[in-house]
Protein backbone atom coordinates (compact mmCIF):
# COMPACT_ATOMS: atom_id res chain seq x y z
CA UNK A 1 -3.52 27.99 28.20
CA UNK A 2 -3.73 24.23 29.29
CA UNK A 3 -7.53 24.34 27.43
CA UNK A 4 -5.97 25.56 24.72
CA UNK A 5 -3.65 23.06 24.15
CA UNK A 6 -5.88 20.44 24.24
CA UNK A 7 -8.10 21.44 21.82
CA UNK A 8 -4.72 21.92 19.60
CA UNK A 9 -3.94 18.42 20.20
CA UNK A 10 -7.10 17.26 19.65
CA UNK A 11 -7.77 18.86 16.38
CA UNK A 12 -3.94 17.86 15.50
CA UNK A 13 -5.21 13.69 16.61
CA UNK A 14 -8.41 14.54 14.18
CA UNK A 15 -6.25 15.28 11.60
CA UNK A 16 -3.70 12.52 12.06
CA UNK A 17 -6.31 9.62 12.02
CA UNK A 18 -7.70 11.39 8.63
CA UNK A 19 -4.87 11.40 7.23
CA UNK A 20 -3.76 7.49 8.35
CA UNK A 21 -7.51 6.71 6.53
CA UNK A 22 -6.96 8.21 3.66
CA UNK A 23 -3.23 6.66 3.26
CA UNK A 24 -5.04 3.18 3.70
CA UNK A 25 -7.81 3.87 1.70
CA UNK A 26 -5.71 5.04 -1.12
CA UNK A 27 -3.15 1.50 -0.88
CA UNK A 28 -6.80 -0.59 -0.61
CA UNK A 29 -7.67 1.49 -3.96
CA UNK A 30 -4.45 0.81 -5.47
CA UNK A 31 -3.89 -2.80 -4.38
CA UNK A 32 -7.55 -3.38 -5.81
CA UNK A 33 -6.80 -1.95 -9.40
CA UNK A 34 -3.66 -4.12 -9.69
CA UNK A 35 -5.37 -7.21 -8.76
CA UNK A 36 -7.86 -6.67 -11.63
CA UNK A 37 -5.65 -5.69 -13.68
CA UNK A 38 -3.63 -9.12 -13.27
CA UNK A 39 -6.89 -10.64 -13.73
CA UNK A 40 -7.35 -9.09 -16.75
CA UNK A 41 -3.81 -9.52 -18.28
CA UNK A 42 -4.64 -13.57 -16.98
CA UNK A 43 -8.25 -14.05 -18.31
CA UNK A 44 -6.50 -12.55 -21.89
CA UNK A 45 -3.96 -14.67 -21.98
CA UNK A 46 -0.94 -11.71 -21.46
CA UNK A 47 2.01 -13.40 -19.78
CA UNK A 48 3.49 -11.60 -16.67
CA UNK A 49 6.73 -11.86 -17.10
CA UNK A 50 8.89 -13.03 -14.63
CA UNK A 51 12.44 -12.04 -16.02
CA UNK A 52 13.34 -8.51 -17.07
CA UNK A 53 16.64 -7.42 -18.85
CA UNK A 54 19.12 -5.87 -16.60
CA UNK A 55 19.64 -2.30 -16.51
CA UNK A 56 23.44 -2.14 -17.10
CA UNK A 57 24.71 -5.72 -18.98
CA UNK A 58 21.16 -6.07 -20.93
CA UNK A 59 21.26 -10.00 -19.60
CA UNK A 60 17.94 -11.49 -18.50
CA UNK A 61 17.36 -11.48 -14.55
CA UNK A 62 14.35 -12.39 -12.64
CA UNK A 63 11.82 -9.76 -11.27
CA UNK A 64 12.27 -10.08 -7.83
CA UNK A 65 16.33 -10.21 -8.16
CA UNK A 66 17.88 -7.51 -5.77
CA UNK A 67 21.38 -7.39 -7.33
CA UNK A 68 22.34 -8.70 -10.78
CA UNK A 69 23.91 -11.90 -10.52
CA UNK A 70 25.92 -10.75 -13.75
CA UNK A 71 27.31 -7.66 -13.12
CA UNK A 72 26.30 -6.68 -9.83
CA UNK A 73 23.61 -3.75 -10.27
CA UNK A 74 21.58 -3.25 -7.75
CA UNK A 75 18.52 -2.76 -7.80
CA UNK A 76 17.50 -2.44 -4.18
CA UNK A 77 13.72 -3.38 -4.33
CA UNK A 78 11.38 -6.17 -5.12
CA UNK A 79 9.61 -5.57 -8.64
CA UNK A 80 7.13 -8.97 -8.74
CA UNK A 81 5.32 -8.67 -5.67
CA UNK A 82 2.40 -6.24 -7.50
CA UNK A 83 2.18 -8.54 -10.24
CA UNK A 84 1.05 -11.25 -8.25
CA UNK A 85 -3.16 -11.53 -7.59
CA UNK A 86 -2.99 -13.05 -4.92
CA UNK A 87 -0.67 -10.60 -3.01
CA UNK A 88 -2.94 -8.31 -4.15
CA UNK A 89 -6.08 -9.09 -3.11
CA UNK A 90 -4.57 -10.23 0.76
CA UNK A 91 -2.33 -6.14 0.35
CA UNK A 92 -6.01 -4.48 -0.56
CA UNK A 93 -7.48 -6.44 2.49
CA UNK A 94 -5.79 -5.56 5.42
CA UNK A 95 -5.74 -1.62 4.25
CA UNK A 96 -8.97 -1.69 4.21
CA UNK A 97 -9.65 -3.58 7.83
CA UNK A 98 -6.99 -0.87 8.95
CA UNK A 99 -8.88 1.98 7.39
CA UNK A 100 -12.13 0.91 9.17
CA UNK A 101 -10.54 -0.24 12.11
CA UNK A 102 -9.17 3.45 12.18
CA UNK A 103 -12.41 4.77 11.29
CA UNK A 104 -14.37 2.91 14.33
CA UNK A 105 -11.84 3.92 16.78
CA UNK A 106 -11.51 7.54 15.75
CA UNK A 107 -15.76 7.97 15.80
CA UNK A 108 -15.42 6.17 18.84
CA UNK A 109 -12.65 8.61 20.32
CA UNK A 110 -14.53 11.71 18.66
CA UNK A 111 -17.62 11.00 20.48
CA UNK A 112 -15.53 10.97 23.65
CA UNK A 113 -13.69 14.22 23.21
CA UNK A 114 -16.06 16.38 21.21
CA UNK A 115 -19.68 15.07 21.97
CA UNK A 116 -19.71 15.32 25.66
């Protein structure tokens, strides 16, 4: 039973770290994409706007503003931080140093377990 188990938990680890890859792979994709498209909308001259009308009194608010300063709607999340290229670029980074961190440790932890 005991043998079992472990090669349950070691197929369930196996696909755990896949799945972690893929989820950083997919955010390094994303983050990517964004940043050139920012350097697009930049290099053609498309403003980003940093003020968007609010939701409920149709005033104009910043981006990044959490609750209307007007009315009081909240909107609970940051909008601005994708538009920005730099954010970007440093957000697609470090998912993709975790993806191949994960990816060195989990060949290095598959040659362990399965390769004996």
């Amino acid at each position: 039973m005991s043998e079992q188990m472990n090669k349950i938990s070691n197929y369930f680890g196996v696909f755990v770290l896949g799945l972690c890859i893929l989820i950083a792979v997919l955010f390094a994709i994303f983050f990517t994409v964004k940043m050139f498209i920012n350097i697009y909308k930049k290099l053609r001259g498309i403003r980003i706007s940093t003020t968007t009308s609010c939701r409920t009194c149709g005033r104009s608010i910043s981006n990044t503003a959490i609750i209307c300063p007007y009315c009081g709607e909240n909107y609970g999340k940051l909008n601005g931080v994708t538009d920005s290229i730099v954010w970007c670029f440093i957000s697609a980074l470090m998912s993709l140093v975790i993806a191949i961190a994960t990816i060195t440790e989990t060949l290095e932890w598959f040659e362990r377990t399965f390769m004996k």
